[in-house]
N, C-alpha and C. Protein backbone atom coordinates (compact mmCIF):
# COMPACT_ATOMS: atom_id res chain seq x y z
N UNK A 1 -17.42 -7.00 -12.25
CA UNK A 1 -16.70 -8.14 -12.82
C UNK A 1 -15.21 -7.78 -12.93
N UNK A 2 -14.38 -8.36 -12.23
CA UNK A 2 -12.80 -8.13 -12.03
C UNK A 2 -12.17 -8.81 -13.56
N UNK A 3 -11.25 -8.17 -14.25
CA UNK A 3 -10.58 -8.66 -15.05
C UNK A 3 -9.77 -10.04 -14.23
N UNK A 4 -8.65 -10.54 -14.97
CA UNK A 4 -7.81 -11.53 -14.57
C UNK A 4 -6.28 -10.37 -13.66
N UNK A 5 -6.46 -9.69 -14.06
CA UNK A 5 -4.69 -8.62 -13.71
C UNK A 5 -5.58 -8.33 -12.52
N UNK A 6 -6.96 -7.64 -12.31
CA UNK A 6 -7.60 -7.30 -11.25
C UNK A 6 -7.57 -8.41 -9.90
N UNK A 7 -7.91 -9.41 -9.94
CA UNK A 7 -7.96 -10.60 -9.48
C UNK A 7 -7.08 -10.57 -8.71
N UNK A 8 -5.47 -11.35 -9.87
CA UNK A 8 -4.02 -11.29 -9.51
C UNK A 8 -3.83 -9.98 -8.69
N UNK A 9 -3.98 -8.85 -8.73
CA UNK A 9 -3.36 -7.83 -8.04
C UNK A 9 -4.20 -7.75 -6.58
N UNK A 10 -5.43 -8.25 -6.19
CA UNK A 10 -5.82 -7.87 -5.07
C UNK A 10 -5.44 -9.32 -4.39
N UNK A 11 -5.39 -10.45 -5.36
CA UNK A 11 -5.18 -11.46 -4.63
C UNK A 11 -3.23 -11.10 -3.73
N UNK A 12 -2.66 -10.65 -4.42
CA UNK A 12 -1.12 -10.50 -3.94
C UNK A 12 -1.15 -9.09 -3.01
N UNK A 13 -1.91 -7.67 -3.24
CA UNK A 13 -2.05 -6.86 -2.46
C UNK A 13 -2.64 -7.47 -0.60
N UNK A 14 -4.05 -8.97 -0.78
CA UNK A 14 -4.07 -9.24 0.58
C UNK A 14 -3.42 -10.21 1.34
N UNK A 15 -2.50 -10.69 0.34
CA UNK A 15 -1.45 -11.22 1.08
C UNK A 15 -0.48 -10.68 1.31
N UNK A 16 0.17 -9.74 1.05
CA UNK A 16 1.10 -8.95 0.97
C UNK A 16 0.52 -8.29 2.78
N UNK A 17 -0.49 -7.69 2.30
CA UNK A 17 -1.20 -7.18 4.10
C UNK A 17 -0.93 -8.39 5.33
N UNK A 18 -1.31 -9.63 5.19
CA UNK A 18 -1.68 -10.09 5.83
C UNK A 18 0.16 -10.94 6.58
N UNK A 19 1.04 -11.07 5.08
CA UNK A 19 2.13 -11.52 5.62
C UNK A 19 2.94 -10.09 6.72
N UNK A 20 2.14 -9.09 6.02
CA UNK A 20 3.14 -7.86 6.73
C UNK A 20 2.79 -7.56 8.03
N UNK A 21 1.70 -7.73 8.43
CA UNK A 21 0.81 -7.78 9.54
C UNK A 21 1.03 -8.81 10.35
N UNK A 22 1.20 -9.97 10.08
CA UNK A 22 1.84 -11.43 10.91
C UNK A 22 3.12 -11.22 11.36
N UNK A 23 3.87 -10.81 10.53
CA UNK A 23 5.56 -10.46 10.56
C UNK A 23 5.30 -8.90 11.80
N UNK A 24 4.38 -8.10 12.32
CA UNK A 24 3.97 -7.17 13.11
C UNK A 24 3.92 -7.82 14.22
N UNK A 25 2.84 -8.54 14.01
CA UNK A 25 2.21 -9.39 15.52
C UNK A 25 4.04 -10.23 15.96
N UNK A 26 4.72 -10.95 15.26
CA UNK A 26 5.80 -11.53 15.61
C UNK A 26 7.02 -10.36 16.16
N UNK A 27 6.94 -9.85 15.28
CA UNK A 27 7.97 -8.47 16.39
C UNK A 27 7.86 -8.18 17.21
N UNK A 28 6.43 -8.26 17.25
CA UNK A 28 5.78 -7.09 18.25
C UNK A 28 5.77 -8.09 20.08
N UNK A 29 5.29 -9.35 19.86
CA UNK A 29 4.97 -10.04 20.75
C UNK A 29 5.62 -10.71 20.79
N UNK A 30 5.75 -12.14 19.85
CA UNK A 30 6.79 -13.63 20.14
C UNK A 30 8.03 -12.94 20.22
N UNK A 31 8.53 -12.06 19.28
CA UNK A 31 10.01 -11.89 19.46
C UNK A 31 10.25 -10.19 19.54
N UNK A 32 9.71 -9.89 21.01
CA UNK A 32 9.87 -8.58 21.02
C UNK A 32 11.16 -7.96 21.18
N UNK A 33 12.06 -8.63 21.04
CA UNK A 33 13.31 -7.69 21.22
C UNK A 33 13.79 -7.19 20.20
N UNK A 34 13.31 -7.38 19.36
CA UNK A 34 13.23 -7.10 17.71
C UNK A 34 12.75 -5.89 17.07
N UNK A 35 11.87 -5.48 17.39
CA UNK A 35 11.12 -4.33 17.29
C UNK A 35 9.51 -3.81 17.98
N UNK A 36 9.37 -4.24 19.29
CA UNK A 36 8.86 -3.95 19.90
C UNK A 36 8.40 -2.61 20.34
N UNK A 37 7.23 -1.99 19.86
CA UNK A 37 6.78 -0.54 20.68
C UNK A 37 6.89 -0.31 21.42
N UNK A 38 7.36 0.84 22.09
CA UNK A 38 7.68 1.55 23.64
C UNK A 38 6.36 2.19 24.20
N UNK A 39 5.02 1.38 23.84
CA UNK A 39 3.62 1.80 24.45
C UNK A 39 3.46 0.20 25.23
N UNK A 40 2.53 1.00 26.25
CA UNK A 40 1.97 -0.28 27.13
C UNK A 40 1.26 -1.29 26.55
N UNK A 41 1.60 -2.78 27.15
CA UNK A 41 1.32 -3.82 26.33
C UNK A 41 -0.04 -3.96 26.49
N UNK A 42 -1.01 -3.55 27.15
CA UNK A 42 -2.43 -3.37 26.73
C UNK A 42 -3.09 -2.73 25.28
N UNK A 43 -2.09 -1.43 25.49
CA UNK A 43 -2.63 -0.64 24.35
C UNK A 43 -1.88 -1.92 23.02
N UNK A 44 -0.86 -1.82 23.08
CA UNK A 44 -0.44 -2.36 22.20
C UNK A 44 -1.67 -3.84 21.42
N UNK A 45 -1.62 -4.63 22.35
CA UNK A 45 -2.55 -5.67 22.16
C UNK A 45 -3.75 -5.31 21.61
N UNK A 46 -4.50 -4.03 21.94
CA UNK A 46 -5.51 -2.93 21.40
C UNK A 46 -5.36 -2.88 20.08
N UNK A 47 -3.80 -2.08 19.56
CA UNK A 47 -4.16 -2.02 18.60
C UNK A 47 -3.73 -2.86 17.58
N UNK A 48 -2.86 -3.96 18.05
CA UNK A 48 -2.52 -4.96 17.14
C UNK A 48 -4.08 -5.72 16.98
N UNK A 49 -5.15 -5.49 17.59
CA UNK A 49 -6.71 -6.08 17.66
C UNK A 49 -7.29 -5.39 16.15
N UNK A 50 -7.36 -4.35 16.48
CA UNK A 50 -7.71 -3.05 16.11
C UNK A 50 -7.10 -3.13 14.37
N UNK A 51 -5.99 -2.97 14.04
CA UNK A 51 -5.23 -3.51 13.27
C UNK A 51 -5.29 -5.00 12.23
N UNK A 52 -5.54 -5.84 12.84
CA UNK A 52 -6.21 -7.23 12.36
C UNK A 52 -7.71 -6.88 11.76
N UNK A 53 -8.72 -6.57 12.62
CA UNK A 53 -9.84 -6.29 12.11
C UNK A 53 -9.96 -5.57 10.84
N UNK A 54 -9.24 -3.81 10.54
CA UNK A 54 -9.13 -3.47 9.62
C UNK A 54 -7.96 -3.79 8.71
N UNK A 55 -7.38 -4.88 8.67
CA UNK A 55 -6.55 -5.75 7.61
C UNK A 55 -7.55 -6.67 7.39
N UNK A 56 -8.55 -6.99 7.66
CA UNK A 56 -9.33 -7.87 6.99
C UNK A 56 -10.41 -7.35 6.27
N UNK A 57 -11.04 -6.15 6.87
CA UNK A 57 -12.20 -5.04 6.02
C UNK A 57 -11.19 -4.76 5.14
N UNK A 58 -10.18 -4.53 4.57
CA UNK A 58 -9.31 -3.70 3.38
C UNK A 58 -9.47 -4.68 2.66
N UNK A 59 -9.03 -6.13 3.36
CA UNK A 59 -8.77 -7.31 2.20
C UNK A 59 -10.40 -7.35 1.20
N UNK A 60 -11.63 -7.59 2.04
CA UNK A 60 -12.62 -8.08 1.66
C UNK A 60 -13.64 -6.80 1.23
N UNK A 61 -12.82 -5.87 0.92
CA UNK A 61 -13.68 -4.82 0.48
C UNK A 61 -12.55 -3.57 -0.32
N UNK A 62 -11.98 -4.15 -1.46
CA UNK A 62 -10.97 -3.67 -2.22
C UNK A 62 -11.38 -2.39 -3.05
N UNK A 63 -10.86 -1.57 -3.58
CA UNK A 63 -10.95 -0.64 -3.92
C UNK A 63 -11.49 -0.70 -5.64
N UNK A 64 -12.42 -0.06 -5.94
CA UNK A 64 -13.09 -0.23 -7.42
C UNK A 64 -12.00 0.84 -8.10
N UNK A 65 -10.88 0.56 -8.25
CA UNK A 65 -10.08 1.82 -9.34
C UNK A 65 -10.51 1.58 -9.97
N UNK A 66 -11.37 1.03 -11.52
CA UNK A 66 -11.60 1.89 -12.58
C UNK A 66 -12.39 2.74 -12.14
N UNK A 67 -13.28 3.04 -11.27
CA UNK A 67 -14.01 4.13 -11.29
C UNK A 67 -13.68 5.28 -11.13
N UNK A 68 -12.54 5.39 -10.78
CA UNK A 68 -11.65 7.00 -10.25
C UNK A 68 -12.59 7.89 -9.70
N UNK A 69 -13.11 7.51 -8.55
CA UNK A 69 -13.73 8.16 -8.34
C UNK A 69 -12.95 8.95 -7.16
N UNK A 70 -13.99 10.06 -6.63
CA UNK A 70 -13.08 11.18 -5.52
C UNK A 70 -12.88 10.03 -4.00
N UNK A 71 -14.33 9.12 -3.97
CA UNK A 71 -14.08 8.60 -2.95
C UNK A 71 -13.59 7.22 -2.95
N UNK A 72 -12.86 7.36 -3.81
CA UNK A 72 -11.56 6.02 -4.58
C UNK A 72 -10.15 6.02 -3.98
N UNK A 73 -10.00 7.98 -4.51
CA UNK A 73 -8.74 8.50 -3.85
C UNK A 73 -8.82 8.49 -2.39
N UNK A 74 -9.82 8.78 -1.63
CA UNK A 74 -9.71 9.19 -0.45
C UNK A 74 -9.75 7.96 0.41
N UNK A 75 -10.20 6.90 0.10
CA UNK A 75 -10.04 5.55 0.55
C UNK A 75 -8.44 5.72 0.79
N UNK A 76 -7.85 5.14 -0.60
CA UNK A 76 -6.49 5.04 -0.43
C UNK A 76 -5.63 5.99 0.54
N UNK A 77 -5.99 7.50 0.42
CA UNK A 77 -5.23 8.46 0.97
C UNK A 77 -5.89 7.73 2.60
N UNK A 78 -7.02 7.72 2.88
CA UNK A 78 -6.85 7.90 4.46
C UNK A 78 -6.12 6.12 5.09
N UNK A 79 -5.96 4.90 3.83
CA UNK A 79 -5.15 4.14 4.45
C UNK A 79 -3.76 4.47 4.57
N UNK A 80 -3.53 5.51 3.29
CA UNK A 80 -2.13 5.71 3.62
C UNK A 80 -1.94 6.64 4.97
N UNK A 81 -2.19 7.14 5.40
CA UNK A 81 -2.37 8.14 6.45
C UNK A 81 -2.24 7.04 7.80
N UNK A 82 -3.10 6.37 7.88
CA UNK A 82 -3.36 5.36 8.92
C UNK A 82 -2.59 4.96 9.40
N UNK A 83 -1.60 4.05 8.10
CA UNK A 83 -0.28 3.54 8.29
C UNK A 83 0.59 4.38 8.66
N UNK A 84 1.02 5.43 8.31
CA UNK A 84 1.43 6.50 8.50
C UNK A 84 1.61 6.42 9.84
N UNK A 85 0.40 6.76 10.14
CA UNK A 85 0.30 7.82 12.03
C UNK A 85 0.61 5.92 12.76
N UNK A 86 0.07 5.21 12.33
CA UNK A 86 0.80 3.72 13.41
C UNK A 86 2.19 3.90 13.06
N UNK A 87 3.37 3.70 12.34
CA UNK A 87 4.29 4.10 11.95
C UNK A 87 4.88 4.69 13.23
N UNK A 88 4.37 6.18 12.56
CA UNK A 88 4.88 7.39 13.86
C UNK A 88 4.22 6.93 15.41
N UNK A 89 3.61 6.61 15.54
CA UNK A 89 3.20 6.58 17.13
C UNK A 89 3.77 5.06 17.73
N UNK A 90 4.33 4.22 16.46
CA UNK A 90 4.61 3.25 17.31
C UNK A 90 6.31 3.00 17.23
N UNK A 91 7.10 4.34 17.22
CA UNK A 91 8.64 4.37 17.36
C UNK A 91 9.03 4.81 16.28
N UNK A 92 8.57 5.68 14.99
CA UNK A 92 9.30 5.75 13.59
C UNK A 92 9.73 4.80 12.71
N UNK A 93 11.42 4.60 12.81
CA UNK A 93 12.21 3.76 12.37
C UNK A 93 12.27 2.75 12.77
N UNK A 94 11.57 2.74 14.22
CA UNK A 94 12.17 1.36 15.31
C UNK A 94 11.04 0.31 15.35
N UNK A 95 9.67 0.97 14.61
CA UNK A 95 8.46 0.57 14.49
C UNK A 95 8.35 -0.65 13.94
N UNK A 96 7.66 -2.00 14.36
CA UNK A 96 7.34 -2.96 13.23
C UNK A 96 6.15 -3.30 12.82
N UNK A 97 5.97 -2.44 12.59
CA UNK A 97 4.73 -1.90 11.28
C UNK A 97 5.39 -1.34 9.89
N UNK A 98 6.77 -1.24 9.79
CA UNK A 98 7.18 -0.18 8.55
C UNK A 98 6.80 -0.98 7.19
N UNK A 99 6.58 -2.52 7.45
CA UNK A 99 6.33 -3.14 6.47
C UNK A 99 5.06 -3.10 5.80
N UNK A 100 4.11 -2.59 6.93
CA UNK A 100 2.63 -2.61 7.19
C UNK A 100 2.63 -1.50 5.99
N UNK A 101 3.15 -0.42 6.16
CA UNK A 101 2.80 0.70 5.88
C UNK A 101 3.27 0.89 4.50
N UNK A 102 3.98 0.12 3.41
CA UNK A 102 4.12 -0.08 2.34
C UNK A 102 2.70 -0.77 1.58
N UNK A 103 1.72 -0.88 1.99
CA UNK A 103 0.54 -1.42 1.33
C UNK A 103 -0.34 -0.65 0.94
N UNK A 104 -0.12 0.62 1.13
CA UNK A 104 -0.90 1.95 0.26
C UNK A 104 -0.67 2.30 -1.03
N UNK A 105 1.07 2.09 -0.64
CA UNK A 105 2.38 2.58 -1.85
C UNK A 105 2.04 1.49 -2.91
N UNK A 106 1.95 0.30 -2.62
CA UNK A 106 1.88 -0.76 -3.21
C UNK A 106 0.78 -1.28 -3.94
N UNK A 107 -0.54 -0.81 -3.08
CA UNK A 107 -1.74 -0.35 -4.07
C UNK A 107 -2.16 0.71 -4.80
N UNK A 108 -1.05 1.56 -4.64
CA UNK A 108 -1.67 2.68 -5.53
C UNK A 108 -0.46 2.28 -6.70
N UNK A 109 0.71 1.73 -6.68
CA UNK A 109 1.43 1.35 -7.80
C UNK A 109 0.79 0.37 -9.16
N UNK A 110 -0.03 -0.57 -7.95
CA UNK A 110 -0.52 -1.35 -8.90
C UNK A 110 -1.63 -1.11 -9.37
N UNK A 111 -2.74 -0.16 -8.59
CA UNK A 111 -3.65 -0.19 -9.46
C UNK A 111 -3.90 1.65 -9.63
N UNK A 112 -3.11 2.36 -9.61
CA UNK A 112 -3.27 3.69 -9.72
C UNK A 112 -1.75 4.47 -10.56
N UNK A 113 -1.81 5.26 -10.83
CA UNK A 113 -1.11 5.91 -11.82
C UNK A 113 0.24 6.18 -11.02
N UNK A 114 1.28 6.17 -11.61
CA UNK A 114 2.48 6.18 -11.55
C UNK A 114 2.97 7.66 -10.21
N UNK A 115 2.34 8.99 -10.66
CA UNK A 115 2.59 10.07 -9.91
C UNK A 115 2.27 9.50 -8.52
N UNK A 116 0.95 9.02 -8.56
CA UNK A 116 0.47 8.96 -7.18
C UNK A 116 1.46 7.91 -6.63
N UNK A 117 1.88 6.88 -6.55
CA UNK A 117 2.35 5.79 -5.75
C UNK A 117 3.99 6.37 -5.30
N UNK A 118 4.81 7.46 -6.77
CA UNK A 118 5.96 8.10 -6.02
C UNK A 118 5.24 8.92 -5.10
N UNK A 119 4.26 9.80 -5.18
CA UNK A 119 4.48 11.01 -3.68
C UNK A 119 4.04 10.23 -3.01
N UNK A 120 3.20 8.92 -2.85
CA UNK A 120 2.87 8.86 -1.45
C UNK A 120 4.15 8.30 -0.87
N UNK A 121 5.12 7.41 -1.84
CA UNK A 121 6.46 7.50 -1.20
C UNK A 121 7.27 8.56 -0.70
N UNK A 122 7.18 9.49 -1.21
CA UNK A 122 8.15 10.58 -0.84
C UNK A 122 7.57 11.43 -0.01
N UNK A 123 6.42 11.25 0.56
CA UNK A 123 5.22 11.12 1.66
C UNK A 123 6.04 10.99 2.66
N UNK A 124 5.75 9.57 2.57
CA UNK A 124 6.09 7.90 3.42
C UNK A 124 7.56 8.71 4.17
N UNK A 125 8.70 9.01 2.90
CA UNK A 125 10.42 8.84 3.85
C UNK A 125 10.20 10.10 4.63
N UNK A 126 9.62 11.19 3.83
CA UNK A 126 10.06 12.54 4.41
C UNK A 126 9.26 12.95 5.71
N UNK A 127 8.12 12.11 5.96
CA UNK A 127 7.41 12.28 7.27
C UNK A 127 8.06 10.96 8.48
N UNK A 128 8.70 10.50 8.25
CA UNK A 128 9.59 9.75 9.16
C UNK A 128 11.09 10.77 9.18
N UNK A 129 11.51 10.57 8.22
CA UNK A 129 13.01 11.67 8.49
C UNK A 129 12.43 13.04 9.54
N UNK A 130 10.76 13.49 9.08
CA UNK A 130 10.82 15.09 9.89
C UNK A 130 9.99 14.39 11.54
N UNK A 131 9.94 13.69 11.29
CA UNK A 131 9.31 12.77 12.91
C UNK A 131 10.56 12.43 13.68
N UNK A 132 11.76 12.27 12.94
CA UNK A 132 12.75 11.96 13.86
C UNK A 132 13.85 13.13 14.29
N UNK A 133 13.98 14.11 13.36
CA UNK A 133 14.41 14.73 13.60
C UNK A 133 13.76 16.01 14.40
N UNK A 134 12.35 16.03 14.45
CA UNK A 134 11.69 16.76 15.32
C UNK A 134 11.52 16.62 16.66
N UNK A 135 10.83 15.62 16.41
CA UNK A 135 10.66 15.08 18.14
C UNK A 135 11.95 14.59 18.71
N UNK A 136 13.18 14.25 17.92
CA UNK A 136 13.97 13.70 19.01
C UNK A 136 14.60 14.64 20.16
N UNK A 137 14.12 16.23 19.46
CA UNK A 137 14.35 17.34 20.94
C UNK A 137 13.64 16.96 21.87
N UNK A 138 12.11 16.40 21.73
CA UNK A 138 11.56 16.59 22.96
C UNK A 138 11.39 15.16 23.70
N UNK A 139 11.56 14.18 22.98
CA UNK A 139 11.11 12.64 23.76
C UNK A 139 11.91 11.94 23.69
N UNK A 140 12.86 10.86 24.79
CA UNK A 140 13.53 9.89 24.19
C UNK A 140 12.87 8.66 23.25
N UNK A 141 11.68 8.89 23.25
CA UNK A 141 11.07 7.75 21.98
C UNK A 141 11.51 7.88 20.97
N UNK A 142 11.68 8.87 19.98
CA UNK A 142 13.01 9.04 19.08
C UNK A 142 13.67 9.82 18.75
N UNK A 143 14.77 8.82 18.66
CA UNK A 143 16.54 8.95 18.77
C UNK A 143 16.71 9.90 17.54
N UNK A 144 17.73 10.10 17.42
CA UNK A 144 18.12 11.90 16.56
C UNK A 144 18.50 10.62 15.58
N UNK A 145 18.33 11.07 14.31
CA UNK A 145 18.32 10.48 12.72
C UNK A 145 20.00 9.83 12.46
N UNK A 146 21.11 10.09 13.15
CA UNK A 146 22.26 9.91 13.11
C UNK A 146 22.77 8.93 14.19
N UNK A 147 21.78 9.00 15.19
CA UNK A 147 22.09 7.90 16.20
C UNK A 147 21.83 6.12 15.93
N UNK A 148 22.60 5.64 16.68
CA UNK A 148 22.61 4.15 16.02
C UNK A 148 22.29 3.89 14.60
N UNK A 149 21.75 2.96 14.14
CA UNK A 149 21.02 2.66 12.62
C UNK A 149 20.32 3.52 12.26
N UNK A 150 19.87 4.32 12.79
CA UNK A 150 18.67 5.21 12.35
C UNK A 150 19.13 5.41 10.87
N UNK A 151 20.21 6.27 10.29
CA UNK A 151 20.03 6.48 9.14
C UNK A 151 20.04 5.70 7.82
N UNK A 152 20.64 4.27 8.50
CA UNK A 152 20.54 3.28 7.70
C UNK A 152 19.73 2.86 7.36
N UNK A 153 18.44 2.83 8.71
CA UNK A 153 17.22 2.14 7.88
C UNK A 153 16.30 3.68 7.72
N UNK A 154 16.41 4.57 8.01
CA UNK A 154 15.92 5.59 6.93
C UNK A 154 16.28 5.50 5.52
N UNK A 155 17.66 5.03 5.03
CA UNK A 155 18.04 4.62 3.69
C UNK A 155 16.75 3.75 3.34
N UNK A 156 17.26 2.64 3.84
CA UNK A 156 16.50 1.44 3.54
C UNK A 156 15.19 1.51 3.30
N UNK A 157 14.01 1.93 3.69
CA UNK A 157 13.15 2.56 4.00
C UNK A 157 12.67 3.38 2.82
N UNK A 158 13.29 4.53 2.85
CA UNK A 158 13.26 4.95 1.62
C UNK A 158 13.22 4.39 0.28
N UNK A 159 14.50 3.70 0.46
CA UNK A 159 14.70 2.97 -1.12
C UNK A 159 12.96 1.51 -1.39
N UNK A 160 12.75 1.03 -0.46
CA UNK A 160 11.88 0.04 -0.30
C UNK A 160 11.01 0.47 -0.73
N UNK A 161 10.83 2.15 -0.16
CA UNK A 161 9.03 3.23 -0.82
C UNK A 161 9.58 3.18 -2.34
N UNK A 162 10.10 3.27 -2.64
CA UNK A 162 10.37 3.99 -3.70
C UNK A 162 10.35 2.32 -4.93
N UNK A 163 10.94 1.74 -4.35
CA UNK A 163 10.74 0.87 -5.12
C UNK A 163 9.81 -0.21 -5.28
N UNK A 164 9.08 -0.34 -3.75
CA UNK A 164 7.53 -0.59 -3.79
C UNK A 164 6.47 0.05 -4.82
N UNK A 165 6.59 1.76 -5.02
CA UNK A 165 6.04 2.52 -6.11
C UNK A 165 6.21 2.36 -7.25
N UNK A 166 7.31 2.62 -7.83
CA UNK A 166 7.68 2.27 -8.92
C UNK A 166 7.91 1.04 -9.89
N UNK A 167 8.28 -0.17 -9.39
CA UNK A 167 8.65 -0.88 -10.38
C UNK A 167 7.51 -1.97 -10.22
N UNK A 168 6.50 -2.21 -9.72
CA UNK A 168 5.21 -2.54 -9.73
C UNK A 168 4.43 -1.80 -11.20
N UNK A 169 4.18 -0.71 -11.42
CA UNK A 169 4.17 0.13 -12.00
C UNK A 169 4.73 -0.38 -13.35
N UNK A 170 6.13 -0.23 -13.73
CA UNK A 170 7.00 -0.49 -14.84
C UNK A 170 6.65 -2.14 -15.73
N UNK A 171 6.38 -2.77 -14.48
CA UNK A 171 6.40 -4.57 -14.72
C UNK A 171 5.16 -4.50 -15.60
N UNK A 172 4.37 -3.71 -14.50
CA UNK A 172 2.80 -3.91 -15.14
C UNK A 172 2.40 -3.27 -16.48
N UNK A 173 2.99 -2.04 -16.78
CA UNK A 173 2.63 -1.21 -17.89
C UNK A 173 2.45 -2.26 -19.01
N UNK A 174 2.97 -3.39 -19.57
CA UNK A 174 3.05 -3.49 -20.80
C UNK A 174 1.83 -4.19 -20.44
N UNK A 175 1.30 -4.58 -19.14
CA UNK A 175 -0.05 -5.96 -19.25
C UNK A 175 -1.27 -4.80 -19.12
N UNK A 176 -0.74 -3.55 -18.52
CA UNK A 176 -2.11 -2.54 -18.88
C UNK A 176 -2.50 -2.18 -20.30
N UNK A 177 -1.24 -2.10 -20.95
CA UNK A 177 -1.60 -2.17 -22.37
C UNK A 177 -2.02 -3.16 -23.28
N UNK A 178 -1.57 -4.25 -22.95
CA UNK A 178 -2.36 -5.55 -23.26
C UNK A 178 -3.85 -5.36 -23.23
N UNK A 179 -4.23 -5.16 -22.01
CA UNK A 179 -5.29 -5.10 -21.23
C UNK A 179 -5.92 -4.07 -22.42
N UNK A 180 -6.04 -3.15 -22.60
CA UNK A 180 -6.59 -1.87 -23.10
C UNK A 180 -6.47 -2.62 -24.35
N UNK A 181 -6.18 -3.24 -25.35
CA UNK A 181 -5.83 -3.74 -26.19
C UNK A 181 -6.87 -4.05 -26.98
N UNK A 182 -6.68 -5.83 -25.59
CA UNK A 182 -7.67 -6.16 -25.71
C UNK A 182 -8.96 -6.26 -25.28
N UNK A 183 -9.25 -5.12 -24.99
CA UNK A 183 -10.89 -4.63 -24.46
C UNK A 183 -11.02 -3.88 -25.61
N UNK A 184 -10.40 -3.44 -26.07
CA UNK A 184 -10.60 -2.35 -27.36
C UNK A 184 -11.07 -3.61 -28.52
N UNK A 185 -10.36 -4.72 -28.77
CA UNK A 185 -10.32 -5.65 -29.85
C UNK A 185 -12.14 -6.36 -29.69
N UNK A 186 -11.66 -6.67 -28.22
CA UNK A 186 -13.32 -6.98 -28.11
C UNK A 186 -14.62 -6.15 -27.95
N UNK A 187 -14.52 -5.15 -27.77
CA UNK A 187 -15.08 -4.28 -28.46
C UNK A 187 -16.08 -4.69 -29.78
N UNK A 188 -14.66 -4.28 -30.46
CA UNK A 188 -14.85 -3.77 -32.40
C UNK A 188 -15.17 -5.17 -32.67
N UNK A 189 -14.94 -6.03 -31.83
CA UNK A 189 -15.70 -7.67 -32.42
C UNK A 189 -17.04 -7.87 -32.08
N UNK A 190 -17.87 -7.09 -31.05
CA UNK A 190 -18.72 -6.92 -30.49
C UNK A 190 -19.84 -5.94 -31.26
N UNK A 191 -19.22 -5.13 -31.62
CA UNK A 191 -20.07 -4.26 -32.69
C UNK A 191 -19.90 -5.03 -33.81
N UNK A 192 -18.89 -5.61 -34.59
CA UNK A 192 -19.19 -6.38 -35.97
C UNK A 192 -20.22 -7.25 -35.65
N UNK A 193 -19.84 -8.04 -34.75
CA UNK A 193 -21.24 -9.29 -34.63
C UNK A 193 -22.80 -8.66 -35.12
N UNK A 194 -23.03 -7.26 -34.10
CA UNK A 194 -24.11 -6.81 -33.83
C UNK A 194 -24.49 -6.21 -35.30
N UNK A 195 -23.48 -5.75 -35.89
CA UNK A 195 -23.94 -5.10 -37.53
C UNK A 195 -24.01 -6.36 -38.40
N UNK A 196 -23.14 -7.46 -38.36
CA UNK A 196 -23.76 -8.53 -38.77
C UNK A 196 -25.13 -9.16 -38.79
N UNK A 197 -24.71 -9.83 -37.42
CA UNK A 197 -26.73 -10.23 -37.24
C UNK A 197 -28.04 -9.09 -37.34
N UNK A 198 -27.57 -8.21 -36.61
CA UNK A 198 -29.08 -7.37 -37.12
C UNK A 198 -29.01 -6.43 -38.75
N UNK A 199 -28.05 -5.52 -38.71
CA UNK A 199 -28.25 -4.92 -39.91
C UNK A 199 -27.81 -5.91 -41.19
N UNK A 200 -26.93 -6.65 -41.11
CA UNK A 200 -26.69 -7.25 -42.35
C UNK A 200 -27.79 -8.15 -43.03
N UNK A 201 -28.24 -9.07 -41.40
CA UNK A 201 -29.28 -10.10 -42.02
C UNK A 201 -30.46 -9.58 -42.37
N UNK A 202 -30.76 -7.60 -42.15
CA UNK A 202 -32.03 -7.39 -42.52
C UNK A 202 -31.99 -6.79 -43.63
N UNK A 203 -30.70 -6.77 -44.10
CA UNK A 203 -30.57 -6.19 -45.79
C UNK A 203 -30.75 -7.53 -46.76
């Protein structure tokens, strides 16, 4: 049984996927001069397929955080990863997926603890900054971190993880405490009833 904040947060987490993923397919295809992958348009079509399918298993099969469980974290970690490696394999910086790949950051802000949603940001910038500055010795797929925009939207990028993590997080704190509040209130109203009707009425 989903609270109401539960609800609200997966209802905006699968739209959030699904607008970021549309805004993919449009880069990628209607207006490829925009940010178009430097892989063959088969594969590509593959995995923009590929991609759709599991944006819709994520939507319709959301993650149970209260349970904290080990295979709670590892859900999240291997979507963040996912996004990740599409990211890197489909141009770094030049990729249009980068939007895609803020929906890990963004679910672990909202429904996971504050530490986790900064590192997977600081994840997120520092494995694009060492993807570009690594490989740009060996492939022209990417350009050295100083060339054209690159470092601008490495800024950008950055700041977006970071504030995807965090202030999701900040907004929400006072309605988690609400929340805890009032589950606690109903509770202790829940046990009075019960010492009422049974023990009171049998004294």
């Amino acid at each position: 049984m989903f609270t109401s904040y539960e609800r609200e947060a997966y209802q905006f987490l699968a739209a959030y996927r699904f607008l970021s993923y549309a805004l993919a397919v449009m880069f990628s295809q209607v207006i490829p001069t925009l940010g178009s992958p430097t892989i063959p348009d088969q594969q590509l079509v593959i995995l923009l397929s590929a991609l759709g399918v599991y944006t819709i298993l994520r939507v319709f099969s959301p993650l149970r955080w209260r349970e904290r469980s080990p295979m709670t974290y590892l859900i999240l970690i291997g979507d963040f990863l996912l996004c990740l490696v599409l990211v890197v394999y489909t141009d770094g910086l030049n990729s249009s997926f980068l939007l895609y790949s803020l929906a890990p950051i963004m679910t672990a802000a909202l429904l996971f603890e504050e530490m986790m949603s900064l590192a997977l940001a600081a994840i997120a910038s520092l494995a694009l900054s060492i993807t570009h500055v690594a490989l740009s010795q060996f492939t022209e797929k990417f350009s050295w971190i100083l060339q054209g925009h690159n470092l601008t939207l490495l800024i950008v990028y950055t700041l977006f993880c970071f504030v995807a993590a965090a202030v999701p997080y900040r907004i929400n704190l006072n309605i988690r405490r609400r929340i805890e509040r009032e589950a606690i209130i109903e509770e202790r109203r829940r046990i009075a009833r019960e010492l009422h009707d049974g023990v009171a009425q049998s004294l």
